[in-house]
C-alpha atoms as a PDB file:
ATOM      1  CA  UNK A   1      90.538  83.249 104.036  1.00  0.00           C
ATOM      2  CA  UNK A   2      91.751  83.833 100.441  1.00  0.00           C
ATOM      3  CA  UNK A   3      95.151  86.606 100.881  1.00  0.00           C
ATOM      4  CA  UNK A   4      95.383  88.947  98.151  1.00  0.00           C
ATOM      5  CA  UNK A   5      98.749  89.283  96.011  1.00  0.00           C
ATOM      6  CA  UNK A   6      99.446  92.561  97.985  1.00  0.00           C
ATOM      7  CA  UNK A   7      98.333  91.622 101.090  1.00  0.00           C
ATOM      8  CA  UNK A   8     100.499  87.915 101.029  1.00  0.00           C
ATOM      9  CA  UNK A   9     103.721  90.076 100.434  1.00  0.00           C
ATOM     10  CA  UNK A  10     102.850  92.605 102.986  1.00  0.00           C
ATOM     11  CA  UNK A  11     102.527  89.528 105.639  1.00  0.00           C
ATOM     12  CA  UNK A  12     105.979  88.260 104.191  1.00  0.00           C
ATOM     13  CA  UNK A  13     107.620  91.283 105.084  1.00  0.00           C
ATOM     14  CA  UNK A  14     106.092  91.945 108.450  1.00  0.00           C
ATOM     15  CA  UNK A  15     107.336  88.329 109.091  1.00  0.00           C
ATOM     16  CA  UNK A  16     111.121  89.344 107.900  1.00  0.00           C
ATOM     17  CA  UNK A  17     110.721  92.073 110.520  1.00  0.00           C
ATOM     18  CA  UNK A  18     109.889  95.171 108.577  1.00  0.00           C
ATOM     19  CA  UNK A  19     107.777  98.112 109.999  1.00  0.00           C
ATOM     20  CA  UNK A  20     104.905  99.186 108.593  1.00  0.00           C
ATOM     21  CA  UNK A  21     106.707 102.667 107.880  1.00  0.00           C
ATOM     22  CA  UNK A  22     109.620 100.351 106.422  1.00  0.00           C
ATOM     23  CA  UNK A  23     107.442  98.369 104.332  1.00  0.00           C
ATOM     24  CA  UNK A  24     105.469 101.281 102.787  1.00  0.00           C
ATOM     25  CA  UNK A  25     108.728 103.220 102.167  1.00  0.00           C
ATOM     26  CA  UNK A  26     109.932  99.949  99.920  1.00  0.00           C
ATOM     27  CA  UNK A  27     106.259  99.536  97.868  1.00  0.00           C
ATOM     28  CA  UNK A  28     106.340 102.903  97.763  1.00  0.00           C
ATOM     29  CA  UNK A  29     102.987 103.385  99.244  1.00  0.00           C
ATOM     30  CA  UNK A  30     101.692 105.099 102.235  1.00  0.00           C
ATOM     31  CA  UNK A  31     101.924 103.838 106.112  1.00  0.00           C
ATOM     32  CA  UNK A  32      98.047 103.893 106.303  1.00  0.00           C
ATOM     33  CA  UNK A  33      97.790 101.420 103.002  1.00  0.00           C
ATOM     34  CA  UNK A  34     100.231  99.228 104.331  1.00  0.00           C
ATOM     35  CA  UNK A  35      97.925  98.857 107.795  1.00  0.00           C
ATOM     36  CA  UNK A  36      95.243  98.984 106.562  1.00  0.00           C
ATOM     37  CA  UNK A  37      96.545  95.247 103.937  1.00  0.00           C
ATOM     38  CA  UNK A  38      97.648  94.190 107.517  1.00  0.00           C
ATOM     39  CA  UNK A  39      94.348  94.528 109.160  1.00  0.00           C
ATOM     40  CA  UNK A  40      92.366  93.593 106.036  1.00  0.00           C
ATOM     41  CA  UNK A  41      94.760  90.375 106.715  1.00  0.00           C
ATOM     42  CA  UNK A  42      94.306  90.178 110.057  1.00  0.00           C
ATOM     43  CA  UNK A  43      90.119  89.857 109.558  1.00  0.00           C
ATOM     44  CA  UNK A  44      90.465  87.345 106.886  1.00  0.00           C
ATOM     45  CA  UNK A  45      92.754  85.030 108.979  1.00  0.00           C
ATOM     46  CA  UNK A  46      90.996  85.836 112.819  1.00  0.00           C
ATOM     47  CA  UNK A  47      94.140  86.561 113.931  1.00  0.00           C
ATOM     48  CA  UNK A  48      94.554  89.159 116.942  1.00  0.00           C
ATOM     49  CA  UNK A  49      97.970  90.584 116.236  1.00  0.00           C
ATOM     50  CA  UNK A  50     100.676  90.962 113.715  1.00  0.00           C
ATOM     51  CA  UNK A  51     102.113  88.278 115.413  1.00  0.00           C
ATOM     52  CA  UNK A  52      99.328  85.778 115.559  1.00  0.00           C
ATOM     53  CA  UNK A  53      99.176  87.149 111.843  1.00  0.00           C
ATOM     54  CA  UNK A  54     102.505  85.483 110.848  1.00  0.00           C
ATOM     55  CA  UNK A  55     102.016  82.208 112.990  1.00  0.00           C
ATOM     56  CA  UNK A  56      98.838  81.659 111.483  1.00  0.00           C
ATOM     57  CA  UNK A  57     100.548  81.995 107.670  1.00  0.00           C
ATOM     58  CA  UNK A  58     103.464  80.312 108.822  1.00  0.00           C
ATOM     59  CA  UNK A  59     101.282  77.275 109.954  1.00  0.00           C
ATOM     60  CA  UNK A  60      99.162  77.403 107.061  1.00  0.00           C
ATOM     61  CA  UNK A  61     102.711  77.305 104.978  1.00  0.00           C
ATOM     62  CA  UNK A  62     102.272  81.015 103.476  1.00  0.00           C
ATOM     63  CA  UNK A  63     105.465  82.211 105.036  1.00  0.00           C
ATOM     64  CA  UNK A  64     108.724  80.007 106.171  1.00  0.00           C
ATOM     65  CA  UNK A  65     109.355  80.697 109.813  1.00  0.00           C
ATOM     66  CA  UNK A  66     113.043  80.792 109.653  1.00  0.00           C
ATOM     67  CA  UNK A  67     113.494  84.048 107.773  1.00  0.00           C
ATOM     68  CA  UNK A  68     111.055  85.666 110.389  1.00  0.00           C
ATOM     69  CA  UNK A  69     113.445  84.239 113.175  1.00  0.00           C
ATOM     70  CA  UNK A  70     116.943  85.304 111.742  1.00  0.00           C
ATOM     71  CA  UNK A  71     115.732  89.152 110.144  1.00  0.00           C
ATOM     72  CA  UNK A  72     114.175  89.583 113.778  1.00  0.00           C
ATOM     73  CA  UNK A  73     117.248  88.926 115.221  1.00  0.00           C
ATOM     74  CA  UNK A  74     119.779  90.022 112.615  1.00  0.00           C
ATOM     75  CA  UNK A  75     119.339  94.220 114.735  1.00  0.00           C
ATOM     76  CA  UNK A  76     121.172  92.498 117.688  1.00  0.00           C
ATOM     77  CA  UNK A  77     123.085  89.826 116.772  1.00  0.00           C
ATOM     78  CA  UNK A  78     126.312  88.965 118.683  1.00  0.00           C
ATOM     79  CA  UNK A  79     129.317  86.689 117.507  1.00  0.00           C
ATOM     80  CA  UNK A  80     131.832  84.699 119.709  1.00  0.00           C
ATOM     81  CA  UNK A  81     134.885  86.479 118.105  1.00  0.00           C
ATOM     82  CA  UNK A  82     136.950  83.559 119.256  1.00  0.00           C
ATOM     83  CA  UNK A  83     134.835  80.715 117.607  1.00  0.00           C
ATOM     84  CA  UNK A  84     132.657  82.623 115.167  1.00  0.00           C
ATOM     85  CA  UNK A  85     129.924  81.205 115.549  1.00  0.00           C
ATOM     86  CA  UNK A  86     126.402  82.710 116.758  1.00  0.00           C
ATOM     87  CA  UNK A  87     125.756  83.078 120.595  1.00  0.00           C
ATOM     88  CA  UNK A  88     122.166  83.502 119.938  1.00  0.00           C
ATOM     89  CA  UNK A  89     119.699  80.233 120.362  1.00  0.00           C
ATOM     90  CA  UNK A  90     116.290  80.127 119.125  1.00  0.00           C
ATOM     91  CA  UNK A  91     113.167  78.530 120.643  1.00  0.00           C
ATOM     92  CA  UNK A  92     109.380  77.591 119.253  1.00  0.00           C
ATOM     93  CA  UNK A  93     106.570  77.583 121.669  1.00  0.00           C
ATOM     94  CA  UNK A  94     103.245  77.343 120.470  1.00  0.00           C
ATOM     95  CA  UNK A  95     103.568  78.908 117.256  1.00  0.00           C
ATOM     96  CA  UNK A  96     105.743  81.909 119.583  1.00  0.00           C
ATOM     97  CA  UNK A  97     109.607  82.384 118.229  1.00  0.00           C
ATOM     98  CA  UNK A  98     111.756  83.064 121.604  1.00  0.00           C
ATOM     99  CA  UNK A  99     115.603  84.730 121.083  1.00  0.00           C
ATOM    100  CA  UNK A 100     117.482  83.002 123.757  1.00  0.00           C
ATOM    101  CA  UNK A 101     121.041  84.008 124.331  1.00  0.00           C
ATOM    102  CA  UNK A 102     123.679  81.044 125.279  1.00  0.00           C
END
């Protein structure tokens, strides 16, 4: 279940919310590489999903689960303008992030 280098940072940016057009355009490598570190990932952890992907290395302490909860929800973020504070609530389920508004 050893990760390679490139594969590790590949799951840390998929779990910061990055496509895997968006990640490829920052390593400077191709979409198909990028999936195919993914899946190579994938295998080596069981995991069904890019999701079950990053709850697997967030549970085995490879990633930190907060920065995949905030970049994921950085694209539609709202602010009470009167308080400023965030009107967005989070919830973990099961190794499952939820976005739930207030």
């Amino acid at each position: 279940m050893n990760l390679t280098k490139t594969e590790l940072i590949v799951v840390k940016e998929l779990a910061e919310g990055y496509t895997h057009k968006e990640i490829a355009k920052h390593r400077g490598g191709s979409y198909l590489t990028i999936k195919t570190h993914v899946e190579n990932a994938m295998r080596k952890m069981h995991a069904r999903n890019s999701v079950n992907l990053i709850a697997i290395a967030k549970d085995l302490g490879l990633i930190m689960l907060l920065v995949a909860v905030l970049c994921s929800a950085f694209s539609d973020l709202d602010l009470d303008q009167r308080r400023f504070r965030l009107t967005r609530s989070f919830s973990v389920r099961g190794g499952r992030v939820e976005v739930l508004s207030v």
